[in-house]
N, C-alpha and C. Protein backbone atom coordinates (compact mmCIF):
# COMPACT_ATOMS: atom_id res chain seq x y z
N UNK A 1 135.81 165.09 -42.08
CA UNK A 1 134.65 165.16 -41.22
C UNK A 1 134.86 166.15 -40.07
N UNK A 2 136.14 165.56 -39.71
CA UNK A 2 136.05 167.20 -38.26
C UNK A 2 136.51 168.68 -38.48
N UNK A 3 137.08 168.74 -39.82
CA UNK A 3 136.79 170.05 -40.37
C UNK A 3 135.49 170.72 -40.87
N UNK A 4 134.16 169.88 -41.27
CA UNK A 4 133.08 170.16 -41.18
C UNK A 4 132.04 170.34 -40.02
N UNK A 5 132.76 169.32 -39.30
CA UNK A 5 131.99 170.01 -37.81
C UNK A 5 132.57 171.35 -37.27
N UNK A 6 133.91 171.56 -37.45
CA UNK A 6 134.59 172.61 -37.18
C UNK A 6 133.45 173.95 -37.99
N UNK A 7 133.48 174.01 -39.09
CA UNK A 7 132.47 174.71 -39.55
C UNK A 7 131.24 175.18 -39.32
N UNK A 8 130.95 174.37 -38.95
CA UNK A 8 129.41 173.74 -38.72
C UNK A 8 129.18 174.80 -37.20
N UNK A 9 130.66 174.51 -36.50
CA UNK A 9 130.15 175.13 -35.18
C UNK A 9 130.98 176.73 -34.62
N UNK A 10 131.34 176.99 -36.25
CA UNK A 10 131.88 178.51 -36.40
C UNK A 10 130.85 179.11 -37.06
N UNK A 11 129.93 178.65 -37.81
CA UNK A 11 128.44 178.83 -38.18
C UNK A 11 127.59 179.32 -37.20
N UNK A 12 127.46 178.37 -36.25
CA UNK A 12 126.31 178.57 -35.26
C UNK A 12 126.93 179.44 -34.44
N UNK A 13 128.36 179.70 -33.91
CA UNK A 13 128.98 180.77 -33.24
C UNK A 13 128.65 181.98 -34.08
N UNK A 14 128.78 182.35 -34.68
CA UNK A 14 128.09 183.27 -35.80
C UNK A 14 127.14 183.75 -35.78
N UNK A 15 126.25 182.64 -36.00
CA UNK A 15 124.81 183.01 -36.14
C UNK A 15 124.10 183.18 -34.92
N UNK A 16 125.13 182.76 -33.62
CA UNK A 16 124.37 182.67 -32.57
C UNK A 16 124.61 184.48 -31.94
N UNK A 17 125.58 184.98 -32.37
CA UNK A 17 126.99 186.45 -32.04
C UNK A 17 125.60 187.50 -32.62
N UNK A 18 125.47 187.25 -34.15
CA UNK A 18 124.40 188.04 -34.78
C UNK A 18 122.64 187.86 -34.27
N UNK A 19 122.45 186.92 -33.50
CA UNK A 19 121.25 186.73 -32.77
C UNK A 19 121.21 188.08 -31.84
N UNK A 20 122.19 187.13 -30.83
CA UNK A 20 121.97 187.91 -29.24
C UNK A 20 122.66 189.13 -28.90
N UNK A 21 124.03 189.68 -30.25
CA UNK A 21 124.61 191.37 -29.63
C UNK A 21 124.72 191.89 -30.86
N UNK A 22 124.37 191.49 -32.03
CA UNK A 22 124.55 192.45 -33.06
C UNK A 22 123.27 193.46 -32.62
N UNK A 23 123.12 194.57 -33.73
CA UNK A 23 122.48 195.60 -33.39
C UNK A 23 121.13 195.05 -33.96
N UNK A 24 121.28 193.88 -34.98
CA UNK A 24 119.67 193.83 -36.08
C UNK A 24 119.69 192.42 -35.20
N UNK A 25 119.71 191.97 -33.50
CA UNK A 25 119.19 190.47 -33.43
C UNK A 25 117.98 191.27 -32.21
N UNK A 26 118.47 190.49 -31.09
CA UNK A 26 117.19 190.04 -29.80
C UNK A 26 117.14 191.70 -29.65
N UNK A 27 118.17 192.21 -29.12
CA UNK A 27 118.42 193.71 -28.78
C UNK A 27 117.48 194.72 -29.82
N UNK A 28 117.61 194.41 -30.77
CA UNK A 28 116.98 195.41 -31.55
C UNK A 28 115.05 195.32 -31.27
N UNK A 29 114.72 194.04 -31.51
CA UNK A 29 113.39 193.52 -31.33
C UNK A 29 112.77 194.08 -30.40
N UNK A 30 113.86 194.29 -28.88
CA UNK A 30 113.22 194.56 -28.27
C UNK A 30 112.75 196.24 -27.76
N UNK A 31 113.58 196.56 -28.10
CA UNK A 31 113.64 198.50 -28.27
C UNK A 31 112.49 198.60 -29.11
N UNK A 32 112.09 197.81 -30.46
CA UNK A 32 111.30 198.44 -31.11
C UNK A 32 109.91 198.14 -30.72
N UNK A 33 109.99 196.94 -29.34
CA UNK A 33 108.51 196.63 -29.12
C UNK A 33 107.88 197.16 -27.91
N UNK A 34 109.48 198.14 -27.44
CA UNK A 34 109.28 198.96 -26.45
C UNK A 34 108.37 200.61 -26.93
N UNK A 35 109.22 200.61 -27.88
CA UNK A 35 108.55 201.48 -28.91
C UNK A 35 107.31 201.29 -29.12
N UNK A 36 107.03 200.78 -29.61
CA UNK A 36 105.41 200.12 -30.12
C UNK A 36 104.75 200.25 -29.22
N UNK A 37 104.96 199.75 -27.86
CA UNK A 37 104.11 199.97 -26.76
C UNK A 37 104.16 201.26 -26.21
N UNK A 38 104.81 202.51 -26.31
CA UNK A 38 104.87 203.65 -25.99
C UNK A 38 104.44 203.88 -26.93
N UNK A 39 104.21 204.38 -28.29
CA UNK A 39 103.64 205.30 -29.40
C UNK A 39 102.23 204.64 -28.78
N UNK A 40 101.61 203.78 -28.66
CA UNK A 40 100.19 202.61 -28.62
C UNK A 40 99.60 203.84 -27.14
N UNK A 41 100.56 203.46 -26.21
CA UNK A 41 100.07 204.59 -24.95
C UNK A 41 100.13 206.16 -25.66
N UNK A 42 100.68 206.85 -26.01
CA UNK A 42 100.69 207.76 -26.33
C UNK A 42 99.05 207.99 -27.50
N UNK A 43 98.82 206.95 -28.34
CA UNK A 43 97.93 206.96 -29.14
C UNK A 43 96.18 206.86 -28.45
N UNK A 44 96.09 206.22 -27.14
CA UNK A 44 95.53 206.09 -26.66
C UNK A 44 95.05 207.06 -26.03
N UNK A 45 96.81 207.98 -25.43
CA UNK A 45 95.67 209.25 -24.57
C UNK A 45 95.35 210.67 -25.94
N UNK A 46 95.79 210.75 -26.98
CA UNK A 46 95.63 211.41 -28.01
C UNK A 46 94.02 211.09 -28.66
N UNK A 47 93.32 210.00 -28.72
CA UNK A 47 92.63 209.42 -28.75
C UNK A 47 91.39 209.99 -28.05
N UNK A 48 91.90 209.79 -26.42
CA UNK A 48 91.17 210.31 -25.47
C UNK A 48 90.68 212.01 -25.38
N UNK A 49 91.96 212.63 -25.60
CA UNK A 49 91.98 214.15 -25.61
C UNK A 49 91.21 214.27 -26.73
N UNK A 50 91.57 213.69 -27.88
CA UNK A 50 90.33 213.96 -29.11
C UNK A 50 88.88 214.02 -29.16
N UNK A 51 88.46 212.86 -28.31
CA UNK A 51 86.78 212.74 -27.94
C UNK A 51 86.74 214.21 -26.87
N UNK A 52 87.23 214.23 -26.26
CA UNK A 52 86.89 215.46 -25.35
C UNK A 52 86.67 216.52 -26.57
N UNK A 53 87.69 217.12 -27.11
CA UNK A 53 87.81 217.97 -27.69
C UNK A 53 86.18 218.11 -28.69
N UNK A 54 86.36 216.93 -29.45
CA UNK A 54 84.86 216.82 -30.02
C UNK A 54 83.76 216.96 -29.50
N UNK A 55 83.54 216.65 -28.24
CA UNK A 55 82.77 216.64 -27.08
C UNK A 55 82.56 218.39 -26.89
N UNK A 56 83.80 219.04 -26.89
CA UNK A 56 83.90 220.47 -26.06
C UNK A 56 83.43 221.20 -28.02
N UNK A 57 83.37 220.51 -28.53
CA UNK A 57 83.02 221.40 -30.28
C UNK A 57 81.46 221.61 -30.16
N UNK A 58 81.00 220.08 -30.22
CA UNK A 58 79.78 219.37 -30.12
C UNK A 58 78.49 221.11 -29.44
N UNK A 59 79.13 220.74 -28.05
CA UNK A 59 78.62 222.14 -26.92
C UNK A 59 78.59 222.96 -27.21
N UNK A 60 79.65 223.53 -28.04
CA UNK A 60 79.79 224.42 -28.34
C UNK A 60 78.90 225.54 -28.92
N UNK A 61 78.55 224.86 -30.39
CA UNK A 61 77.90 224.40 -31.65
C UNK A 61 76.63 224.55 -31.11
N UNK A 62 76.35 223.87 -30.23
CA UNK A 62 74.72 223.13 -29.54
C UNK A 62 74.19 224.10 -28.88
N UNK A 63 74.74 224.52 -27.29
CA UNK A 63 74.51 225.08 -26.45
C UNK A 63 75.23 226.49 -26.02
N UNK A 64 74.07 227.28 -25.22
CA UNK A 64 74.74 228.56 -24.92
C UNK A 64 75.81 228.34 -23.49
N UNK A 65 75.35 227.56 -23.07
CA UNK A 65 76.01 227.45 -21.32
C UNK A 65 77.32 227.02 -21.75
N UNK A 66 77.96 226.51 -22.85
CA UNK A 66 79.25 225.99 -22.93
C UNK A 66 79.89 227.39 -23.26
N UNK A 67 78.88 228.30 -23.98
CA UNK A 67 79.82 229.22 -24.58
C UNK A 67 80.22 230.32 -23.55
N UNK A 68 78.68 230.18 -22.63
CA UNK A 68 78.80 231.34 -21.37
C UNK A 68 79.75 230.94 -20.32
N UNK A 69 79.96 230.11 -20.18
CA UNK A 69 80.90 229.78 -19.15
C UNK A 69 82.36 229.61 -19.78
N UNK A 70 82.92 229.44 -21.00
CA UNK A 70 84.07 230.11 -21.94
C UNK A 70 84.52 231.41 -21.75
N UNK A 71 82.88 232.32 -21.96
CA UNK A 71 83.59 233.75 -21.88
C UNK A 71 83.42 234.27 -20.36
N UNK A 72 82.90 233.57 -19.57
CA UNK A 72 82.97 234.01 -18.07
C UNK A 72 84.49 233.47 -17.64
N UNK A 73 84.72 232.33 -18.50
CA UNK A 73 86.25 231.80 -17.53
C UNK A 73 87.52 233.00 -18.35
N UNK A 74 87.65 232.78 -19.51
CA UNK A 74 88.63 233.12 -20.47
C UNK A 74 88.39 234.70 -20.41
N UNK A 75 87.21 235.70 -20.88
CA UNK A 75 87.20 236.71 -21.00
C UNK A 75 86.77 237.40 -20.26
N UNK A 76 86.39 236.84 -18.61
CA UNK A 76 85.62 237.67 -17.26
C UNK A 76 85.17 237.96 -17.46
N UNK A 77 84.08 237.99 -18.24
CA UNK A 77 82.97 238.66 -18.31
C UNK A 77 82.00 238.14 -17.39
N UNK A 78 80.82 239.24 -16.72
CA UNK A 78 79.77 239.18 -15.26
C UNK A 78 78.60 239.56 -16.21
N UNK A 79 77.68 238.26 -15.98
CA UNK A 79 76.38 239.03 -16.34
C UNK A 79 75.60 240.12 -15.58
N UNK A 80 74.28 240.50 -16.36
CA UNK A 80 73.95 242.24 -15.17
C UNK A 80 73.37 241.45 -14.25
N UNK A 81 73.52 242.46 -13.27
CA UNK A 81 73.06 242.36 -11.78
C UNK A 81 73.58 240.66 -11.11
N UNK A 82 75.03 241.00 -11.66
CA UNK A 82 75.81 239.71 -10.80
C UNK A 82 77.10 240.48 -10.04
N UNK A 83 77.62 240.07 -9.39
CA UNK A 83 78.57 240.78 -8.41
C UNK A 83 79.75 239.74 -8.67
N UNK A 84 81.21 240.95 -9.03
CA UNK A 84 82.48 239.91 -9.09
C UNK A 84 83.17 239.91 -8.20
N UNK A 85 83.22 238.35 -7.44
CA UNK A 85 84.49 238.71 -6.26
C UNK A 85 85.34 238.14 -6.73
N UNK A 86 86.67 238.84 -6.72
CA UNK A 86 88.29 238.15 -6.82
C UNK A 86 88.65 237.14 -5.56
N UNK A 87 89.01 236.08 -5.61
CA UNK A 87 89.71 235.48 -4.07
C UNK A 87 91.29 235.39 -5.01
N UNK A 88 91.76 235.97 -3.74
CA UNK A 88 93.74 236.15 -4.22
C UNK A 88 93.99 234.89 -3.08
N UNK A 89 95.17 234.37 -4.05
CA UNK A 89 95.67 232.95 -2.75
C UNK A 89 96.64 233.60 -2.68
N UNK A 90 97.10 233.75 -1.09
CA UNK A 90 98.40 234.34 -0.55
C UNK A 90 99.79 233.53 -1.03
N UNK A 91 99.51 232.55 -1.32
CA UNK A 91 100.48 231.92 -2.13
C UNK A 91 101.11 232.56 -3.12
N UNK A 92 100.19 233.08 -4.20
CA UNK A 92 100.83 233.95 -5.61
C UNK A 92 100.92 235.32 -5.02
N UNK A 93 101.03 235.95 -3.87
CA UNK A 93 101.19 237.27 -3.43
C UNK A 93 102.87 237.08 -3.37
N UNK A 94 103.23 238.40 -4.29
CA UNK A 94 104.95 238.46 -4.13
C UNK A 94 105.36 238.54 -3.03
N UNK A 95 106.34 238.12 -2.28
CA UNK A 95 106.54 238.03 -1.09
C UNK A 95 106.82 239.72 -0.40
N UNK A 96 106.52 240.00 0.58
CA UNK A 96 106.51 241.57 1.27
C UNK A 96 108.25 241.94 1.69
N UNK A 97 108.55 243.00 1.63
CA UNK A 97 109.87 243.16 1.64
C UNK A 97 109.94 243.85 3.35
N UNK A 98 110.55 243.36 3.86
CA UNK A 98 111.19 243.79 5.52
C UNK A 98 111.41 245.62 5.77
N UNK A 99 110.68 245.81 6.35
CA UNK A 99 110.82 247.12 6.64
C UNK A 99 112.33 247.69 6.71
N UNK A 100 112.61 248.64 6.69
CA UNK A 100 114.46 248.81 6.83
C UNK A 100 114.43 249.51 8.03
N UNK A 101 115.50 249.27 9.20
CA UNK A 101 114.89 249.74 10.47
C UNK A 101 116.07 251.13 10.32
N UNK A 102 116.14 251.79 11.50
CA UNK A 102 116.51 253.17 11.49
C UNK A 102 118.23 252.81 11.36
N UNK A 103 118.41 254.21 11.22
CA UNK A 103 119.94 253.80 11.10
C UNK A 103 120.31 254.18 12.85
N UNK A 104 119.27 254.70 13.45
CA UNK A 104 120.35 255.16 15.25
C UNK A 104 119.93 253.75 15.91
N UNK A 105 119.30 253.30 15.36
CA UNK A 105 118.95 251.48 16.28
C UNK A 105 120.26 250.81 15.99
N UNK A 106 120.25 250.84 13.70
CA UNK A 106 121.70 249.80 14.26
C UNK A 106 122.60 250.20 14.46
N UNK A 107 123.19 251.59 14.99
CA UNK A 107 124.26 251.48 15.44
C UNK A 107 124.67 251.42 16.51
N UNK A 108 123.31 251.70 17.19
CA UNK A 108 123.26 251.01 19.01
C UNK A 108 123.12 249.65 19.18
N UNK A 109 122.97 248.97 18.49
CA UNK A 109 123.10 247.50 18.16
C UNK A 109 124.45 246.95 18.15
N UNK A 110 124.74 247.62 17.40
CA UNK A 110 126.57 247.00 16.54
C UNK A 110 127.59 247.51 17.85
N UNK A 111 128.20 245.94 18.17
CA UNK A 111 128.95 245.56 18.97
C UNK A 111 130.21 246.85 19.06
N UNK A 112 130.50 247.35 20.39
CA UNK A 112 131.20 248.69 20.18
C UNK A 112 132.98 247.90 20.40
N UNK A 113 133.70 248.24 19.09
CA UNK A 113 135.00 248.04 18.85
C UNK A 113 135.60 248.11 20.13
N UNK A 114 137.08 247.18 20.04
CA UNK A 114 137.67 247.55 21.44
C UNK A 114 138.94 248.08 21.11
């Protein structure tokens, strides 16, 4: 009899080892339902971008104003008797390079040796 309980509870040590740290018990379950819930978000905004897209076909297809404002954004094009202004953001301006000053300044500058 107490060699069968002995068993009995090298069994459940076992079965309990392959539950909670083998790679196929709790651990695994849960990576893959982590998974599941990330592909599900991912499917959702794919989903989303799709109706747009159909949406931006739809216009396309339908109407001129989707197409005119395509080739006004993408190919600049100005209809007649419209005027194009550029606005530049000083931000994307390469930065200006420092004038280079004379050479008789710096050497009236530069500390005279002793």
């Amino acid at each position: 009899m107490r060699v069968f309980a002995i068993c009995l509870l090298a069994a459940l040590v076992l079965l309990q080892y392959r539950l909670w740290v083998s790679d196929e018990g709790v651990r695994e379950v849960l990576q893959l339902r982590s998974a599941v819930e990330a592909q599900r978000d991912e499917n959702a905004g794919l989903v989303e971008r799709n109706g747009q897209l159909k949406a931006e076909v739809a216009d396309l297809k339908g109407g001129l104003t989707a197409l005119e404002e395509r080739a006004r954004h993408d190919l600049g094009m100005v209809a007649p008797g419209e005027t194009f202004y550029q606005v530049v953001n000083p931000e994307d301006l390469p930065p200006a390079k420092p004038a280079a000053a004379p050479a008789t300044r710096q050497a009236a500058a530069a500390p005279a040796a002793p």
